[in-house]
N, C-alpha and C. Protein backbone atom coordinates (compact mmCIF):
# COMPACT_ATOMS: atom_id res chain seq x y z
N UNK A 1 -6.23 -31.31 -14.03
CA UNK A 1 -5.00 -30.69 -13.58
C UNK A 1 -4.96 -30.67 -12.05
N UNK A 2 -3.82 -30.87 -11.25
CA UNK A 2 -3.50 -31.36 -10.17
C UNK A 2 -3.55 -29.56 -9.41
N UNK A 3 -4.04 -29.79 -8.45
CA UNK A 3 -4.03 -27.80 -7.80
C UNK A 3 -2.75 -27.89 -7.21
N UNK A 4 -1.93 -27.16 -7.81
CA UNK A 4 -0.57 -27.22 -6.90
C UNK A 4 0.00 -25.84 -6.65
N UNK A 5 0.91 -25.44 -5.53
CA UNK A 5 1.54 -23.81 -6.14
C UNK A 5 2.68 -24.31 -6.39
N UNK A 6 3.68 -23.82 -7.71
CA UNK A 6 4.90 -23.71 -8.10
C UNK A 6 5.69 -22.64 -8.06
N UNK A 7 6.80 -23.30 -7.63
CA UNK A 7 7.71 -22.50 -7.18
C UNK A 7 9.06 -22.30 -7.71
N UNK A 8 9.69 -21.59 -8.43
CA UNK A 8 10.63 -21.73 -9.46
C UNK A 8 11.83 -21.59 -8.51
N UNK A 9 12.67 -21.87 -9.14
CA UNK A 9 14.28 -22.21 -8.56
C UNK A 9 15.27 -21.87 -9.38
N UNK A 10 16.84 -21.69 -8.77
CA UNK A 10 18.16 -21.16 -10.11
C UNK A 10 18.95 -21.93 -9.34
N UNK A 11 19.97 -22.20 -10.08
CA UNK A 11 21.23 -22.65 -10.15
C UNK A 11 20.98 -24.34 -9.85
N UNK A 12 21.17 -25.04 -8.62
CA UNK A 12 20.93 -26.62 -8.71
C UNK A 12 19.55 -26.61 -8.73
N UNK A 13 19.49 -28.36 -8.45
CA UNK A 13 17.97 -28.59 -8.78
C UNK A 13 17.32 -28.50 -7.30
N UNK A 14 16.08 -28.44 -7.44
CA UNK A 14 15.10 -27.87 -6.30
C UNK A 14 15.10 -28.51 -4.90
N UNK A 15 15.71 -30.15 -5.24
CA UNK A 15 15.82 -31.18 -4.20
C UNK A 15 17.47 -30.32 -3.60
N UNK A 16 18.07 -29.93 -4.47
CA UNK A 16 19.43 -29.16 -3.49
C UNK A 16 19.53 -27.74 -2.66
N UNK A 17 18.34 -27.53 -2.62
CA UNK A 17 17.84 -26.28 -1.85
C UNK A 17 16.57 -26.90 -0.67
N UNK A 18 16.91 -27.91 -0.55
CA UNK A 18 15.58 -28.05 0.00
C UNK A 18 15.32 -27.74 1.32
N UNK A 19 16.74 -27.42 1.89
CA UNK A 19 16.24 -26.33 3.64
C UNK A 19 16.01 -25.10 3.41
N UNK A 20 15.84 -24.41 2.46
CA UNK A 20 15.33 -23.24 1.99
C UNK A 20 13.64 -23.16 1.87
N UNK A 21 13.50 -24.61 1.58
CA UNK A 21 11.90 -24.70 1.01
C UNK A 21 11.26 -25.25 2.41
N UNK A 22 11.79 -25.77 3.49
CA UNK A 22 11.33 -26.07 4.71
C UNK A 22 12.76 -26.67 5.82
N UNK A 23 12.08 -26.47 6.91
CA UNK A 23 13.20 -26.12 8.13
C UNK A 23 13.70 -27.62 8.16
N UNK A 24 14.83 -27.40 8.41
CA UNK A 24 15.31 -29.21 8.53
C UNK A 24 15.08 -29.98 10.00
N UNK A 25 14.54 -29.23 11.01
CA UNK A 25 14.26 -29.46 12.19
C UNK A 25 12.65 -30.09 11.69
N UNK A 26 12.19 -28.95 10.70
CA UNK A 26 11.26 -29.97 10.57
C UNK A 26 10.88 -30.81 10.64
N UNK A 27 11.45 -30.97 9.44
CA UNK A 27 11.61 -32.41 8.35
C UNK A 27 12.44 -33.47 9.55
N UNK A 28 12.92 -33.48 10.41
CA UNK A 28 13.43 -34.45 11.23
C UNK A 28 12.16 -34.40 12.19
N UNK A 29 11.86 -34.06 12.79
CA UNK A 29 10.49 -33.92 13.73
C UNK A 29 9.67 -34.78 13.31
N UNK A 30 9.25 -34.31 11.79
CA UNK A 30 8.14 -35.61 11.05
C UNK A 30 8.86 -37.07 10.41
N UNK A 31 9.70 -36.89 10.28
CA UNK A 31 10.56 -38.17 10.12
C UNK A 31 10.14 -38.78 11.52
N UNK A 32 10.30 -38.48 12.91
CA UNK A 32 10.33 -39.47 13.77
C UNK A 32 9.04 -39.64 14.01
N UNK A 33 7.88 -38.99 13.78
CA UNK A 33 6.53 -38.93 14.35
C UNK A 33 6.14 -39.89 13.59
N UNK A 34 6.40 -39.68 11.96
CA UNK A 34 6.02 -40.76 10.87
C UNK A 34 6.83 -42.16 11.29
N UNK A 35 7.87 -42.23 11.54
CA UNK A 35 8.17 -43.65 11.64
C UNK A 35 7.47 -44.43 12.99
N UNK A 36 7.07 -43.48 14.27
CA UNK A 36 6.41 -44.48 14.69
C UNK A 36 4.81 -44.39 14.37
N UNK A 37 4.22 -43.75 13.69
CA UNK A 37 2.66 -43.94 13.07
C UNK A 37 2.95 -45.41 12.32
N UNK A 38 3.92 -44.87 11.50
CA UNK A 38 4.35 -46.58 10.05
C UNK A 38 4.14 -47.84 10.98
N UNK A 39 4.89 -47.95 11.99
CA UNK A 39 4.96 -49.09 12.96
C UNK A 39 4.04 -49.46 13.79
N UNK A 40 3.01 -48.78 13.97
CA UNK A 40 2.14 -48.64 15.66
C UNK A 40 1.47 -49.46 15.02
N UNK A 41 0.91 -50.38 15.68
CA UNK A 41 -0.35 -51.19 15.30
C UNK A 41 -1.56 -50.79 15.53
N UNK A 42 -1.90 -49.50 16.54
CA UNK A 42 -2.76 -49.21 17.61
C UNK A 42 -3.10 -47.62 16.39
N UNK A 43 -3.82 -47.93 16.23
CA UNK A 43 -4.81 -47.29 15.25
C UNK A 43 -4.95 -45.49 15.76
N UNK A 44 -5.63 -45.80 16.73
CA UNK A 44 -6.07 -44.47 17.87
C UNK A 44 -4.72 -43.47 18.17
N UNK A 45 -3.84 -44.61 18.27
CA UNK A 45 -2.44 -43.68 18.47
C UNK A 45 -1.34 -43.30 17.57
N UNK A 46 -2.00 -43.60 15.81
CA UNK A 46 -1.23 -43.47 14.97
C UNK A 46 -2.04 -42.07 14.57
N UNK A 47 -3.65 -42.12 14.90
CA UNK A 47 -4.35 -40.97 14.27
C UNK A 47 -3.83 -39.71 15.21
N UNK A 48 -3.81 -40.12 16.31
CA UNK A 48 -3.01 -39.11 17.11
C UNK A 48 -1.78 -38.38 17.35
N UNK A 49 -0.84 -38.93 16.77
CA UNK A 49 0.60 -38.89 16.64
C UNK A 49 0.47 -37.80 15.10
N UNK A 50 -0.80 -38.20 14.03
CA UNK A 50 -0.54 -37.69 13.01
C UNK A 50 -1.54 -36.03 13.54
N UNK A 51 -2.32 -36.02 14.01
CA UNK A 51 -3.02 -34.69 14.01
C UNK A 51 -1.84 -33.81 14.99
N UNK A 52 -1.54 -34.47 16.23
CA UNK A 52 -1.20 -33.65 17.36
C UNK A 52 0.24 -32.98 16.35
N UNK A 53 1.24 -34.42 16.45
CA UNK A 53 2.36 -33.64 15.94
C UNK A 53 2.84 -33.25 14.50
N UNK A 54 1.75 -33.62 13.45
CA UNK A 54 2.17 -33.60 12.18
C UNK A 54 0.74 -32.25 11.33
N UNK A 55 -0.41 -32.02 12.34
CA UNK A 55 -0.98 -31.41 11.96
C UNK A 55 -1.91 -31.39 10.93
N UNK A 56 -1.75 -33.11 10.67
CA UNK A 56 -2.73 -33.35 9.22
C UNK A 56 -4.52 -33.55 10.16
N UNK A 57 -5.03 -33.66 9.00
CA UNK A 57 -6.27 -33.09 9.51
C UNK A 57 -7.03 -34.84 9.62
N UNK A 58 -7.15 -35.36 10.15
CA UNK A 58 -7.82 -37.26 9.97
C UNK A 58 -9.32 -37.16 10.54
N UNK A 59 -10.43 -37.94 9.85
CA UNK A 59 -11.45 -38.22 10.67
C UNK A 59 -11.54 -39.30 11.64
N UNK A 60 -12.60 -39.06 12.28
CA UNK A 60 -13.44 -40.36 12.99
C UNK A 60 -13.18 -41.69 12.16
N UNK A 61 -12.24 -42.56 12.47
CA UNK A 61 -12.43 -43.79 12.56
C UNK A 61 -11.58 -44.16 10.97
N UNK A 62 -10.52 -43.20 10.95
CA UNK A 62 -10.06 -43.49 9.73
C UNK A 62 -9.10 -44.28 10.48
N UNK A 63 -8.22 -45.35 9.14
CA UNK A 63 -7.76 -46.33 9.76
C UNK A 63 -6.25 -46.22 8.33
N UNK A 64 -5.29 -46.24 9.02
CA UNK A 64 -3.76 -45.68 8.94
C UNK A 64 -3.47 -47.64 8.53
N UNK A 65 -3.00 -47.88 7.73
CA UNK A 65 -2.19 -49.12 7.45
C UNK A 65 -0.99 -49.58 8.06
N UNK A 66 -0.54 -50.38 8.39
CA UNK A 66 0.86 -50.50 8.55
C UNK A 66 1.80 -50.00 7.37
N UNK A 67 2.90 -49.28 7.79
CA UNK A 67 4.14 -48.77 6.57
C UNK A 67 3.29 -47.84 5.95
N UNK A 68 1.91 -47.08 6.19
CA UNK A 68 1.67 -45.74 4.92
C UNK A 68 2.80 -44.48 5.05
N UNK A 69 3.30 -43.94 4.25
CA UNK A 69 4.13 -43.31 4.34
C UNK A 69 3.18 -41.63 4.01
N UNK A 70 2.90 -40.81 5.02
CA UNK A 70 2.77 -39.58 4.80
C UNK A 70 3.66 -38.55 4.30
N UNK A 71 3.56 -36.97 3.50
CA UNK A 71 4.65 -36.81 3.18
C UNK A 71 5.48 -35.89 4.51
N UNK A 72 6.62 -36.22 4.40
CA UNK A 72 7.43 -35.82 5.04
C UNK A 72 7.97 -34.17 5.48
N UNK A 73 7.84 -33.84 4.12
CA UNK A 73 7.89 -32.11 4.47
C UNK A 73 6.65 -31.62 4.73
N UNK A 74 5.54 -31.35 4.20
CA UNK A 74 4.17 -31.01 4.43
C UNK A 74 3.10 -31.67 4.41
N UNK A 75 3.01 -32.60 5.80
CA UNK A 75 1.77 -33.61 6.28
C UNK A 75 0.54 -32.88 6.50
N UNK A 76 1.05 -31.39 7.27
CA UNK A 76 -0.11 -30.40 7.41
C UNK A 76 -0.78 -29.98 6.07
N UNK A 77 -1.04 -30.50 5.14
CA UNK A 77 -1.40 -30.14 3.62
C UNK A 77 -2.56 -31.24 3.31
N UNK A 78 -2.13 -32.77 4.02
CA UNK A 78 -2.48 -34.00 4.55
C UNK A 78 -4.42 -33.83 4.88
N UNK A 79 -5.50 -34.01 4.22
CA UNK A 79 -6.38 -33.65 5.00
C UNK A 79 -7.11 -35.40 4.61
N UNK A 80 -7.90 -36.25 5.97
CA UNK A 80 -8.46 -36.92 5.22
C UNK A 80 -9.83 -37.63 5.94
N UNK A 81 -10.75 -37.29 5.45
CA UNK A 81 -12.03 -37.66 6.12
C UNK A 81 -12.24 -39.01 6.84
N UNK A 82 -13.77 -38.70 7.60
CA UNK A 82 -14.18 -40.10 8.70
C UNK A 82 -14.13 -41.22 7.65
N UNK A 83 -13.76 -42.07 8.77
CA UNK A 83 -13.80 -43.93 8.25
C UNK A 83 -13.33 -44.14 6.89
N UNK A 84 -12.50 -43.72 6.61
CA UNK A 84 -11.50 -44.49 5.65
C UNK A 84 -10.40 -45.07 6.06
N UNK A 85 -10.13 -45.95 4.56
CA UNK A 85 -9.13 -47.06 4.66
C UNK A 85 -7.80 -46.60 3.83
N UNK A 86 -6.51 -46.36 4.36
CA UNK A 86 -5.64 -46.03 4.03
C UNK A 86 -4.75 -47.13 3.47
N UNK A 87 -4.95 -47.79 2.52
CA UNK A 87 -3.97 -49.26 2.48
C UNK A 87 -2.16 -49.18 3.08
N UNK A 88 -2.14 -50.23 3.08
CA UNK A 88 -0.43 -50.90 3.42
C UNK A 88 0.37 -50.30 2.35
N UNK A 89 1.33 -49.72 3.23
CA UNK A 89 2.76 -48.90 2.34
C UNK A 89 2.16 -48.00 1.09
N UNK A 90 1.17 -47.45 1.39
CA UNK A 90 0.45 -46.32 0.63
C UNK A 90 1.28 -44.95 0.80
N UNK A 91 1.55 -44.44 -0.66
CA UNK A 91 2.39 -42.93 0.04
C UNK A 91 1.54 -41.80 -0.26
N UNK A 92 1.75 -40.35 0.33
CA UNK A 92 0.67 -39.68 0.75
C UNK A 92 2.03 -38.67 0.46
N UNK A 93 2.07 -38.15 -1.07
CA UNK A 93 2.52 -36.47 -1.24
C UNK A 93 2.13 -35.59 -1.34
N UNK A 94 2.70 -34.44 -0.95
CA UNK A 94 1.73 -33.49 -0.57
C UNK A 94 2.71 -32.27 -1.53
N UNK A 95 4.29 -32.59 -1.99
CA UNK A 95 4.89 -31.98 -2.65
C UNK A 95 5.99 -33.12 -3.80
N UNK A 96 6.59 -32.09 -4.45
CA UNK A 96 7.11 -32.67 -5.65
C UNK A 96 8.47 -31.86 -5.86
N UNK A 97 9.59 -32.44 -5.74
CA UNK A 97 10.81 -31.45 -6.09
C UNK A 97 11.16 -32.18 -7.60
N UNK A 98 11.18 -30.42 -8.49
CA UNK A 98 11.78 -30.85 -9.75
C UNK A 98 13.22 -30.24 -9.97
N UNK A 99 13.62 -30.54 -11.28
CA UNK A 99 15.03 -29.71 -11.60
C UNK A 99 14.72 -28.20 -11.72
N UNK A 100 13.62 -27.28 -12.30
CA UNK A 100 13.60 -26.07 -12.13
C UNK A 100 12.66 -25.31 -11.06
N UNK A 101 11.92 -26.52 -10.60
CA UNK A 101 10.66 -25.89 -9.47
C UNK A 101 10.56 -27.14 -8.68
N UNK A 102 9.47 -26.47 -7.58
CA UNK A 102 9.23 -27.65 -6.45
C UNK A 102 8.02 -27.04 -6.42
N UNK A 103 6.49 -28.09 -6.09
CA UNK A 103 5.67 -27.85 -6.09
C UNK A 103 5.10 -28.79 -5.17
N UNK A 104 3.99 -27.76 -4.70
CA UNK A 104 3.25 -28.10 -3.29
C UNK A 104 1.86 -27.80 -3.18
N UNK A 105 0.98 -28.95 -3.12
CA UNK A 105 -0.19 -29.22 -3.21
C UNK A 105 -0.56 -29.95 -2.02
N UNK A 106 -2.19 -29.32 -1.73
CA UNK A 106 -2.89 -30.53 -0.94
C UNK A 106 -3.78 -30.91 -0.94
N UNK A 107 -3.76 -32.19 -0.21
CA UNK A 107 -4.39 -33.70 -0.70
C UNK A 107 -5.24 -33.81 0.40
N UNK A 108 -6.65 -34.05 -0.79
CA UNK A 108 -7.83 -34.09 0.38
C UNK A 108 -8.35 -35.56 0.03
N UNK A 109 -8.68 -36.17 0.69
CA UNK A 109 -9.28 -37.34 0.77
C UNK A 109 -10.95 -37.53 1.48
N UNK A 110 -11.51 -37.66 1.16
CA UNK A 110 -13.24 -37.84 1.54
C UNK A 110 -13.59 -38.91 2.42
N UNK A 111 -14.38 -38.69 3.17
CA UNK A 111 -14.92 -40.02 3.66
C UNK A 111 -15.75 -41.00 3.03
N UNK A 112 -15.20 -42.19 4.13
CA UNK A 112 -15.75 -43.29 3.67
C UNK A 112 -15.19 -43.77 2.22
N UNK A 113 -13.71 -43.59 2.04
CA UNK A 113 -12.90 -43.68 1.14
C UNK A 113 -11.62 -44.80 1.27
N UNK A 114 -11.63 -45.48 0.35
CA UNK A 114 -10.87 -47.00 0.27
C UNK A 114 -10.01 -46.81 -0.50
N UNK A 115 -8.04 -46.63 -0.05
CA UNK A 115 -7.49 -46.69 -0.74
C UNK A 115 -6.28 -48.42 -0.59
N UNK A 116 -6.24 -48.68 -1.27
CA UNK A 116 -5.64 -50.03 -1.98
C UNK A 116 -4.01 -49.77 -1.93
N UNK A 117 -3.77 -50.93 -0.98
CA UNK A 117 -2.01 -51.06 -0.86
C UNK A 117 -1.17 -50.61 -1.59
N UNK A 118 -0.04 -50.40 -1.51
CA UNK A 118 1.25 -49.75 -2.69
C UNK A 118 0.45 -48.76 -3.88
N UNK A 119 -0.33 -48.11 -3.29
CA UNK A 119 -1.01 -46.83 -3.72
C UNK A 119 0.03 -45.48 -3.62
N UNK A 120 0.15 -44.47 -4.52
CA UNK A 120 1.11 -43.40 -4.30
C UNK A 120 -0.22 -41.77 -4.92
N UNK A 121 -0.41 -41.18 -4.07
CA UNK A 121 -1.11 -40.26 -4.18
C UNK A 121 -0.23 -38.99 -4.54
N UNK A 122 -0.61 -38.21 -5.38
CA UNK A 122 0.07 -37.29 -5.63
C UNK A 122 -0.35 -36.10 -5.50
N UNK A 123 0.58 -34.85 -5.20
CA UNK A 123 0.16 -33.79 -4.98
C UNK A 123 -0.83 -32.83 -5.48
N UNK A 124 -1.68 -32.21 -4.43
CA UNK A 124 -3.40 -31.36 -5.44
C UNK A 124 -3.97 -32.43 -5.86
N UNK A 125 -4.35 -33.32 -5.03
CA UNK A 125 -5.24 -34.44 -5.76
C UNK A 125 -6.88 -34.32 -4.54
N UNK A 126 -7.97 -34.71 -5.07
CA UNK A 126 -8.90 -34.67 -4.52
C UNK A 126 -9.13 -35.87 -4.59
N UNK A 127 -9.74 -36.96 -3.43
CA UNK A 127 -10.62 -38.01 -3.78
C UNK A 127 -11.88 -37.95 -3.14
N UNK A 128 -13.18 -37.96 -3.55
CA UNK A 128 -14.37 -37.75 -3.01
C UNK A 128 -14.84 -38.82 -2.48
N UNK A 129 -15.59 -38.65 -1.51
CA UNK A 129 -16.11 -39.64 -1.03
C UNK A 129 -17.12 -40.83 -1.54
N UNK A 130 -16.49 -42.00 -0.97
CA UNK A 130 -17.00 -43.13 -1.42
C UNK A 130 -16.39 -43.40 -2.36
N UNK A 131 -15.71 -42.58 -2.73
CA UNK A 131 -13.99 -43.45 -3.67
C UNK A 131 -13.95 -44.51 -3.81
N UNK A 132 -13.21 -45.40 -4.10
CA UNK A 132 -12.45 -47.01 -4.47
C UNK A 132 -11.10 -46.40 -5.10
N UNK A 133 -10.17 -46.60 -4.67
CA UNK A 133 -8.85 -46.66 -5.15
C UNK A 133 -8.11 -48.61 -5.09
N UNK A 134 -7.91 -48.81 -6.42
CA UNK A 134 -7.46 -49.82 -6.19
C UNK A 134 -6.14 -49.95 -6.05
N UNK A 135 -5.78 -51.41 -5.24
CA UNK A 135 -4.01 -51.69 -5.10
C UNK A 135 -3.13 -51.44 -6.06
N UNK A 136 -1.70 -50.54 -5.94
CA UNK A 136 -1.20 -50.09 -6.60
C UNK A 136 -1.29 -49.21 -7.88
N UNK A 137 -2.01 -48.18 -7.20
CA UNK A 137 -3.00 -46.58 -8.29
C UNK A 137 -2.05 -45.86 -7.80
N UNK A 138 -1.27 -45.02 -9.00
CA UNK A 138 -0.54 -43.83 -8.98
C UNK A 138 -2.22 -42.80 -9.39
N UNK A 139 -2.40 -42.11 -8.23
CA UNK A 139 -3.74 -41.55 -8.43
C UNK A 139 -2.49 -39.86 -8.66
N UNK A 140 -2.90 -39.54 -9.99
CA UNK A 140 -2.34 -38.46 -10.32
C UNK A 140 -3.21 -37.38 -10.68
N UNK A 141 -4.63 -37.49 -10.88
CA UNK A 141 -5.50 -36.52 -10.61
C UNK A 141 -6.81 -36.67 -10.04
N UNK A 142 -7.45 -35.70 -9.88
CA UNK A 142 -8.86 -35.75 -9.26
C UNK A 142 -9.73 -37.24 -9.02
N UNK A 143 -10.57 -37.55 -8.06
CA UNK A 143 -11.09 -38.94 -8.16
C UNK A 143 -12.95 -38.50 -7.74
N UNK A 144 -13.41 -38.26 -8.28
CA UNK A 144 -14.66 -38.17 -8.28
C UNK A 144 -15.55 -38.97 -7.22
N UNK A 145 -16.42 -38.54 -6.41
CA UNK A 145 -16.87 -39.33 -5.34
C UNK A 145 -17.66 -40.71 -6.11
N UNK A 146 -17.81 -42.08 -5.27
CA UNK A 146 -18.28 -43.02 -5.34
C UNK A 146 -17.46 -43.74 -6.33
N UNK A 147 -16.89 -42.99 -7.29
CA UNK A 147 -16.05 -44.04 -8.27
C UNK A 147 -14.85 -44.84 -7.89
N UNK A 148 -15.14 -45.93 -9.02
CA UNK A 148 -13.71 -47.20 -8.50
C UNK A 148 -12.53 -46.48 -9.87
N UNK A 149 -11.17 -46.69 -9.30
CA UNK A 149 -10.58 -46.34 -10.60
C UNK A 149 -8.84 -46.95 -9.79
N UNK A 150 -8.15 -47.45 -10.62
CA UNK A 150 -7.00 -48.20 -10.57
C UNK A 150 -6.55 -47.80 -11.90
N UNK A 151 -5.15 -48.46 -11.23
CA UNK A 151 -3.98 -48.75 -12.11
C UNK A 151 -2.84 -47.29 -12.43
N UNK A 152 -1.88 -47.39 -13.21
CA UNK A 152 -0.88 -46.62 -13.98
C UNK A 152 -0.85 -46.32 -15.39
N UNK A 153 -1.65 -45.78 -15.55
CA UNK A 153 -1.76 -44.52 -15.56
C UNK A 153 -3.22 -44.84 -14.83
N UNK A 154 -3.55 -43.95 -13.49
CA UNK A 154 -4.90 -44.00 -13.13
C UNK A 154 -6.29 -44.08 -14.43
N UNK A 155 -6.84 -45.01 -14.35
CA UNK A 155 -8.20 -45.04 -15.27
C UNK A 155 -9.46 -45.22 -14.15
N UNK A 156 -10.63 -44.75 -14.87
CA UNK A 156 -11.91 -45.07 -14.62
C UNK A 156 -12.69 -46.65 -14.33
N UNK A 157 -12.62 -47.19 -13.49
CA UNK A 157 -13.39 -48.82 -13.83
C UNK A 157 -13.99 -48.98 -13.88
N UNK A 158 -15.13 -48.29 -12.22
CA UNK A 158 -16.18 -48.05 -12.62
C UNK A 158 -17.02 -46.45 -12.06
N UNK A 159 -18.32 -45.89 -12.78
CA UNK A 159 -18.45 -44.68 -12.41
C UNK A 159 -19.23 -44.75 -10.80
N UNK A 160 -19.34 -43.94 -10.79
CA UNK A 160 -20.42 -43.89 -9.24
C UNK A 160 -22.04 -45.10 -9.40
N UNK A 161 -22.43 -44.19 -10.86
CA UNK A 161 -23.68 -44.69 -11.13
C UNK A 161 -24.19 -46.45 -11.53
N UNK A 162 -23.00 -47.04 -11.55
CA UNK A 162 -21.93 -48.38 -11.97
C UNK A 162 -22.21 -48.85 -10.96
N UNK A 163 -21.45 -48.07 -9.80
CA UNK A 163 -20.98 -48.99 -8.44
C UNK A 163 -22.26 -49.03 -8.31
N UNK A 164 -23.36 -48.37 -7.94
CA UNK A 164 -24.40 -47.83 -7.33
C UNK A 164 -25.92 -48.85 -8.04
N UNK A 165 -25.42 -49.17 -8.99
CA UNK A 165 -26.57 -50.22 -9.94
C UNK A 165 -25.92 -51.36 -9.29
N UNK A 166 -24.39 -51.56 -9.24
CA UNK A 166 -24.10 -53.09 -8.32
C UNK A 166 -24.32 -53.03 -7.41
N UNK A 167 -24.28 -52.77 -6.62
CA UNK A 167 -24.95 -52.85 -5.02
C UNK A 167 -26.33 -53.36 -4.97
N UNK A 168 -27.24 -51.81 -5.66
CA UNK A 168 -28.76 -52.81 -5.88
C UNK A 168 -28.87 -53.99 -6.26
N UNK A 169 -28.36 -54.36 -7.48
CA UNK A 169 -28.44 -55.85 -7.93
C UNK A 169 -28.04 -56.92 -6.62
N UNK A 170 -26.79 -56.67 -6.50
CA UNK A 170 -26.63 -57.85 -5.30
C UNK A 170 -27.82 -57.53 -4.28
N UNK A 171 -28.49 -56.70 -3.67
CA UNK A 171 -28.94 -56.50 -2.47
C UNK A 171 -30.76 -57.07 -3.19
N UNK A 172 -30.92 -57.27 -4.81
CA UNK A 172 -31.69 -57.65 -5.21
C UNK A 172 -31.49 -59.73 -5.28
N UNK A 173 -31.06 -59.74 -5.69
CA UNK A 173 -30.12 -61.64 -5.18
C UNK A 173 -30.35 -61.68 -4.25
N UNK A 174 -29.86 -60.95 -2.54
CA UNK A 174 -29.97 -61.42 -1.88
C UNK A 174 -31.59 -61.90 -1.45
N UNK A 175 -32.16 -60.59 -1.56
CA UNK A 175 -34.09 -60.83 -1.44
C UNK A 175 -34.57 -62.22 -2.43
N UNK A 176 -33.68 -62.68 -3.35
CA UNK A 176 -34.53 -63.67 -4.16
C UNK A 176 -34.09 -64.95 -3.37
């Protein structure tokens, strides 16, 4: 189960209240900060643009894709450890507007964590470090450190203890 807080709503749906649920000055503020992170090629100044003005939390030497899309209302929710790989046009929610509630979770990411292009992360999600997320994973719950896991509906590929026997083997090949 995804850690989220919910928040119930009356009359329209939750997306038609949504300057109630955060300031629209906001939400324009991170609209422009995010569109030039999406564009920058310059790594150093996309991690910067995201801590200074968006408040998400990034490590040492994590590395922002071209087009990742952070979320827009609550980036500060956004947390994501040293030296990871954020793939290309990867989205990063941190909330969810429904017809009777809107819900808001945050998304921690681990170091030394590989996530895979047209990836969509969803809100209250954990990925531990040494992750593998493969290209195009709707990662909709928890991701256990060292494990590989892809696809829609997110599955298991391989466990930690998996990855961790392949490595030896190859690093055993290479010595022969």
């Amino acid at each position: 189960m995804r850690k989220t807080n919910r928040y119930p709503v009356k009359h329209a749906n939750s997306l038609w209240q949504i300057y109630k649920t955060v300031s629209f000055w906001k939400v324009m503020k991170n609209f422009i900060f995010i569109q030039l992170g999406r564009y920058t090629p310059f790594l150093r100044v996309k991690n910067w643009l995201y801590q200074v003005f968006l408040q998400m939390k990034v490590g040492d030497k994590t590395a922002f894709a071209l087009m990742v899309m952070p979320d827009i209302m609550f980036p500060e929710k956004i947390k994501v450890g040293a030296n990871s790989v954020i793939g290309y046009n990867t989205t990063i929610l941190a909330h969810e507007y429904l017809i009777n509630e809107y819900r808001v979770g945050e998304v921690v990411i681990g170091d030394n964590v590989m996530i895979g292009a047209n990836s969509t992360i969803l809100p209250g999600v954990t990925i531990g470090d040494g992750a593998i997320v493969s290209a195009g994973t709707l990662v909709h719950k928890d991701v256990p450190p060292g494990t590989f896991v892809g696809g829609n509906p997110m599955q298991v590929i391989r466990t930690k203890e998996k990855m961790e026997k392949q490595v030896d083997d190859r690093w055993k090949d290479d010595e022969a």
